[in-house]
N, C-alpha and C. Protein backbone atom coordinates (compact mmCIF):
# COMPACT_ATOMS: atom_id res chain seq x y z
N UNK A 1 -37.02 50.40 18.58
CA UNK A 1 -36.10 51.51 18.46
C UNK A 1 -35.97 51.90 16.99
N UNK A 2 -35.94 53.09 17.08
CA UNK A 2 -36.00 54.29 15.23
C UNK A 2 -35.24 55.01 15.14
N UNK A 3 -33.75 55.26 14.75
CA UNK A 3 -33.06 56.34 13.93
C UNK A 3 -34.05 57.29 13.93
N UNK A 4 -34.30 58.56 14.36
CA UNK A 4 -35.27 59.86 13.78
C UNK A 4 -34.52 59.90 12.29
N UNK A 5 -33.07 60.31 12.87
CA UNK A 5 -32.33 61.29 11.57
C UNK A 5 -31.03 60.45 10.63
N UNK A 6 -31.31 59.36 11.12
CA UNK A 6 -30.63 58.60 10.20
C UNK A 6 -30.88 57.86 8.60
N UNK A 7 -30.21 58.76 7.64
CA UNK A 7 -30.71 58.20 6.35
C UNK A 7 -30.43 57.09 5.85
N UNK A 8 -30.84 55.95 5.77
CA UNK A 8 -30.60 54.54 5.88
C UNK A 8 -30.12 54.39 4.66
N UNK A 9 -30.51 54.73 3.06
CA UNK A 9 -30.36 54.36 2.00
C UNK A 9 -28.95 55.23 1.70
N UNK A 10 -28.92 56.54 2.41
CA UNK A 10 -27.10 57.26 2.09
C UNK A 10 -26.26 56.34 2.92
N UNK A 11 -26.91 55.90 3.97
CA UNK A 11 -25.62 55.26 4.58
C UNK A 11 -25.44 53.79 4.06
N UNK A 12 -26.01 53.20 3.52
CA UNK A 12 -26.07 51.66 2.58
C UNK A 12 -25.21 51.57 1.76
N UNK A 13 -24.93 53.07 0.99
CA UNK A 13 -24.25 53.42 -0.03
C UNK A 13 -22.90 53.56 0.19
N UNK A 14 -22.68 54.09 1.39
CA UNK A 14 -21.39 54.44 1.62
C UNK A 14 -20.43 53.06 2.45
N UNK A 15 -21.73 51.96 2.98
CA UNK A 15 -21.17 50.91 3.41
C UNK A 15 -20.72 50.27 2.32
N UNK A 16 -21.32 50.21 1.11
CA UNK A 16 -21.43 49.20 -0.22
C UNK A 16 -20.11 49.76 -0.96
N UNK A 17 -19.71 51.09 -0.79
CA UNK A 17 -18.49 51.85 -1.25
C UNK A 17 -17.23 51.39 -0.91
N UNK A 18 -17.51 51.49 0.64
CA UNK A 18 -15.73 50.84 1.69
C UNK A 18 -16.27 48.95 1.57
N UNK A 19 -17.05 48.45 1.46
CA UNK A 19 -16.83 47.24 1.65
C UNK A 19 -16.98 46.48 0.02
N UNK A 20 -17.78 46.93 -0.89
CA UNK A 20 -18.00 46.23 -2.27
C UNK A 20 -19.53 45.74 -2.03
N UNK A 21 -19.70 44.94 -3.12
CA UNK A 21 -21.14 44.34 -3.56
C UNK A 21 -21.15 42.81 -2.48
N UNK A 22 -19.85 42.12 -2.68
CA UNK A 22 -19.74 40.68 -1.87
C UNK A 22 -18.52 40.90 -1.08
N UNK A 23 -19.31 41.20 0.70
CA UNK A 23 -18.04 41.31 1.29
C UNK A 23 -17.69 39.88 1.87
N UNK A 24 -16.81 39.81 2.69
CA UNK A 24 -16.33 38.86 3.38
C UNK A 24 -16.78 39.38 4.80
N UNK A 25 -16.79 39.95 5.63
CA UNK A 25 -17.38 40.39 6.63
C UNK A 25 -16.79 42.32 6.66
N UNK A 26 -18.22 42.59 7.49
CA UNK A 26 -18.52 43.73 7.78
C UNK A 26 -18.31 44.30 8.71
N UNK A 27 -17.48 44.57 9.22
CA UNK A 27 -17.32 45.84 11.01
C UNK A 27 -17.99 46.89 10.74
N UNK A 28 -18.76 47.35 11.77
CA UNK A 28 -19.45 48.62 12.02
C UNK A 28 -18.98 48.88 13.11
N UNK A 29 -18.83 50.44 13.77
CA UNK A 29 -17.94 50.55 14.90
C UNK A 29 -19.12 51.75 15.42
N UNK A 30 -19.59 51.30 16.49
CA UNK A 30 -20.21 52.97 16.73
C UNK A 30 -20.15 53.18 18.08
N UNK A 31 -20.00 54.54 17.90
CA UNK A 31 -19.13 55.50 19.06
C UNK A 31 -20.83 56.38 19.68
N UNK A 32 -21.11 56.15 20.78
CA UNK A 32 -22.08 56.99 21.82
C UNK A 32 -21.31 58.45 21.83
N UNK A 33 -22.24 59.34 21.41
CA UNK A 33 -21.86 60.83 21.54
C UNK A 33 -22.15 61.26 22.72
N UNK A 34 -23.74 61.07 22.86
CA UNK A 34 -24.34 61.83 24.13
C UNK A 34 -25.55 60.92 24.26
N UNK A 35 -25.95 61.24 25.54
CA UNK A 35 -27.08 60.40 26.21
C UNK A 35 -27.85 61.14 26.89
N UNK A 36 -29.58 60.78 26.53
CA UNK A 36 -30.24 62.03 26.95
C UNK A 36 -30.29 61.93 28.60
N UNK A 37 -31.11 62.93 29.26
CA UNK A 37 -31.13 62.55 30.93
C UNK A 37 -31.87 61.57 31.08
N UNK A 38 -32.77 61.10 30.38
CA UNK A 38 -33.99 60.15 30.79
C UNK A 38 -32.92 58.68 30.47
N UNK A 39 -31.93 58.86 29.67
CA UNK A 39 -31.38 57.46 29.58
C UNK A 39 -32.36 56.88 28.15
N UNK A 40 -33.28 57.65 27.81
CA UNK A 40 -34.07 56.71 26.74
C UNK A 40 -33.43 56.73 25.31
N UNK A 41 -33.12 57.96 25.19
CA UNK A 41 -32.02 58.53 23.46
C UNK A 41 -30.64 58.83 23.57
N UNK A 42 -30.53 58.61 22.61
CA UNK A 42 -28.60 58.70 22.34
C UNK A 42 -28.32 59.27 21.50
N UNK A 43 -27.45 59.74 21.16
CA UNK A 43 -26.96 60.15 19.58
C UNK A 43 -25.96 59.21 19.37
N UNK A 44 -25.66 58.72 18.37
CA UNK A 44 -25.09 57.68 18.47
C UNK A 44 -24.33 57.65 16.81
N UNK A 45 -22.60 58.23 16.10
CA UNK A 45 -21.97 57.81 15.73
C UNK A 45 -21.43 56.41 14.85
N UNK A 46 -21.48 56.21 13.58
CA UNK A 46 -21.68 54.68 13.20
C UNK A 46 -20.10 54.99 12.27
N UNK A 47 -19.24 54.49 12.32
CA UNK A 47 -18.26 54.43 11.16
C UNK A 47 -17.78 52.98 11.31
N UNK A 48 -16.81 53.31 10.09
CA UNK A 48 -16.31 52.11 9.41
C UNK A 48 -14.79 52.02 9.20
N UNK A 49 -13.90 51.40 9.29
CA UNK A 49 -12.64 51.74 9.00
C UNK A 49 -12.41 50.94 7.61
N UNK A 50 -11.66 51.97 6.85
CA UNK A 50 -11.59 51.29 5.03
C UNK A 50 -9.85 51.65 5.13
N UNK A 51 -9.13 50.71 4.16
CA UNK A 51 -8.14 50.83 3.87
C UNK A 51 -7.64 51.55 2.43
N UNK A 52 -6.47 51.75 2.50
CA UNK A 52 -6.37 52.44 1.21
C UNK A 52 -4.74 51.17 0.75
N UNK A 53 -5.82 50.47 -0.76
CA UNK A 53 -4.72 49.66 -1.13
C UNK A 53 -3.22 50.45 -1.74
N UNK A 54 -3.30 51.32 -2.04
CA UNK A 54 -2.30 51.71 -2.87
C UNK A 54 -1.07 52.34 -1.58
N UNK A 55 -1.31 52.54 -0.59
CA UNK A 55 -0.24 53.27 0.58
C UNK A 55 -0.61 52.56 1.62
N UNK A 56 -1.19 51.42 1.86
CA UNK A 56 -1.39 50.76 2.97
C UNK A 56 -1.86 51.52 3.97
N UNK A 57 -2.67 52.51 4.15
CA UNK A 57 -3.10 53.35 5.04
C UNK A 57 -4.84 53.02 5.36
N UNK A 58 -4.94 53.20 7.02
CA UNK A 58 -6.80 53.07 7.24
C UNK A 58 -6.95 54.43 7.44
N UNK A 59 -8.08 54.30 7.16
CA UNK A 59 -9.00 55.22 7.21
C UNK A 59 -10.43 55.39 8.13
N UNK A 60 -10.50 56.14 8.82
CA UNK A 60 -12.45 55.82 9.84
C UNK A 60 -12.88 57.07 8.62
N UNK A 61 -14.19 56.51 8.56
CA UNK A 61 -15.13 56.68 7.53
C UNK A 61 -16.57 56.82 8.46
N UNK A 62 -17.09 57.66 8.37
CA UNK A 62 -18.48 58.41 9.22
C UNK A 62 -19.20 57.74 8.14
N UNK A 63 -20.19 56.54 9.00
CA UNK A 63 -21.43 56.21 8.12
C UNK A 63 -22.40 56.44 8.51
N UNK A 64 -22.65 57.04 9.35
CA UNK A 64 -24.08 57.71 10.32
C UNK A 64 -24.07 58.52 11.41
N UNK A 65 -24.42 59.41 11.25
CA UNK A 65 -24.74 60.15 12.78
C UNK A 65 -26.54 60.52 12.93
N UNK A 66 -27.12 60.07 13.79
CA UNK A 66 -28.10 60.70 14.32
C UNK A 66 -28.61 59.96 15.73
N UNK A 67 -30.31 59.94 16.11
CA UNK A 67 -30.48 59.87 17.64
C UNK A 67 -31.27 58.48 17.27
N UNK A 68 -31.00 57.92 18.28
CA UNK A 68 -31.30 56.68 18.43
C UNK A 68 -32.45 56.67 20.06
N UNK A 69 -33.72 56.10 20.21
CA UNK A 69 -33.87 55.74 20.86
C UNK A 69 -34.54 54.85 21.31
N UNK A 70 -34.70 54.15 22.65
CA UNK A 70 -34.42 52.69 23.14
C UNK A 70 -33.24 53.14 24.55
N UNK A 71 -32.71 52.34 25.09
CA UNK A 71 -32.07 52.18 26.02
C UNK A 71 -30.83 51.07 25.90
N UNK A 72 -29.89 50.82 26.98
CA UNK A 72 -29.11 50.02 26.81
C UNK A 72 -27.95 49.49 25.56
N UNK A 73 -27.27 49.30 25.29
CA UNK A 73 -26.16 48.89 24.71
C UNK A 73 -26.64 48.42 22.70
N UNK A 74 -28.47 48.06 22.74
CA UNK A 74 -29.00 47.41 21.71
C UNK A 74 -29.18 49.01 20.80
N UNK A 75 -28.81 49.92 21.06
CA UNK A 75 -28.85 51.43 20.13
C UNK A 75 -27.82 51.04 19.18
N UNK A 76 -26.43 50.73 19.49
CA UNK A 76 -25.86 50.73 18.82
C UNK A 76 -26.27 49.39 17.64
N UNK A 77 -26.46 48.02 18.18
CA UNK A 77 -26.34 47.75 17.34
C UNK A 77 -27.72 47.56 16.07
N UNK A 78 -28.98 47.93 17.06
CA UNK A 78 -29.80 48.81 16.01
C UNK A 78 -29.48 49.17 15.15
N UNK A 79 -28.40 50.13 14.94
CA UNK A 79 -28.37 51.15 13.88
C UNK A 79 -27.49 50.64 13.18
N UNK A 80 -26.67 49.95 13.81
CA UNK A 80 -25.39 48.65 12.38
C UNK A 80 -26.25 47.89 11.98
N UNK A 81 -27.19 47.93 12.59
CA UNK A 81 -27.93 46.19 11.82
C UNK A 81 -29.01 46.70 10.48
N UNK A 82 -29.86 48.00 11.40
CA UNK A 82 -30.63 48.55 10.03
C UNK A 82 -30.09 49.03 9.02
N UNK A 83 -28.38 49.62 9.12
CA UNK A 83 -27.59 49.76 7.99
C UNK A 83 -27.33 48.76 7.14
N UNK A 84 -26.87 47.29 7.73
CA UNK A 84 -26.52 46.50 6.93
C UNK A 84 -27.09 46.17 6.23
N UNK A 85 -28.76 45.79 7.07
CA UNK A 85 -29.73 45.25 5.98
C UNK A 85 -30.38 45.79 4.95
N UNK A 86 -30.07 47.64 4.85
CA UNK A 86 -30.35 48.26 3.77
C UNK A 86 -29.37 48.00 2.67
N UNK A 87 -27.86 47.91 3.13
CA UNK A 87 -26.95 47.62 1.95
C UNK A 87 -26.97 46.28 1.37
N UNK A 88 -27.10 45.39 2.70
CA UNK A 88 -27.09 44.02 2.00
C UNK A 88 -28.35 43.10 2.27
N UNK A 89 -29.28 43.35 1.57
CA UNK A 89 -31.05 42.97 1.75
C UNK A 89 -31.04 41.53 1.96
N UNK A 90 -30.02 40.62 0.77
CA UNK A 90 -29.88 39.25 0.48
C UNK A 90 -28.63 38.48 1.84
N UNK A 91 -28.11 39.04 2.25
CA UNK A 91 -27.32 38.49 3.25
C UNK A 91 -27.64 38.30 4.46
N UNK A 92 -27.23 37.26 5.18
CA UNK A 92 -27.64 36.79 6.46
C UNK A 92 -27.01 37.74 7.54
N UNK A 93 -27.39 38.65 8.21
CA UNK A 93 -26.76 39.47 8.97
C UNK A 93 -25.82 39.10 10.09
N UNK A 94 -25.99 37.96 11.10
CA UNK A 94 -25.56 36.92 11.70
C UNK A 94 -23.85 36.18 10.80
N UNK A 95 -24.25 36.42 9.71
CA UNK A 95 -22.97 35.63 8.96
C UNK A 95 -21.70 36.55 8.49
N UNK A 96 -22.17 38.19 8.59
CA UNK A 96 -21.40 38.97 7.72
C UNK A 96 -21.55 40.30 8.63
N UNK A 97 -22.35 40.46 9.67
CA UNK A 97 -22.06 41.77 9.82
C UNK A 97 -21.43 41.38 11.69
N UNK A 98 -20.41 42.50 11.82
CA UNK A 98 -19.10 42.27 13.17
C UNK A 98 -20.19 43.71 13.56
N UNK A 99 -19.93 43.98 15.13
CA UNK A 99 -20.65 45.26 15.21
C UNK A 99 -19.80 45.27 16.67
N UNK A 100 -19.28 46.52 16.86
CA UNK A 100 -18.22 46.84 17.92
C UNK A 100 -18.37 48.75 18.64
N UNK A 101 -18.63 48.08 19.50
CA UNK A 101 -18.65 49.66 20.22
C UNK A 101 -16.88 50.47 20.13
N UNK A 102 -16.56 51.63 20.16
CA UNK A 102 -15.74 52.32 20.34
C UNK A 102 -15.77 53.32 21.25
């Protein structure tokens, strides 16, 4: 499974932004838009929820939108996992990245 339209290195950036250089763990949350008829592609939604220290307020933060395809439930986390490992090359993905449908 391949992101067509997903830019891996903008969205690395914007994970490395809401989370820092050394996180403690990572949530990725991604939300299914649409599903083609064949069941094979998705478009498929990736954000992040970031806090804001100064007013105690969250925030969802859009870290990807494009089409994913493959089948079954593994789209989503495809596309959290090829994100993470663009932001965090040196980290064990298994140890640091949470990945949650919405």
């Amino acid at each position: 499974m391949r992101a067509r339209d997903m830019k891996y290195k903008e969205c690395a950036e914007r994970v490395r932004r809401i989370f820092g250089d050394s996180p403690e763990k990572v949530t990725l949350y991604t939300i299914n838009e649409s599903v083609s008829r064949s069941g094979m592609s998705a478009v498929i939604k990736v954000v992040a929820i970031s806090s804001d220290s100064y007013q105690n307020e969250k925030y969802i933060e859009t870290i990807a939108y494009g089409t994913v395809h493959g089948c079954g439930l593994d789209r989503g986390f495809e596309a959290a996992y090829n994100i993470f490992c663009y932001a965090y090359p040196n980290l064990r993905y298994q140890d640091f990245l949470s990945h949650r449908w919405l």
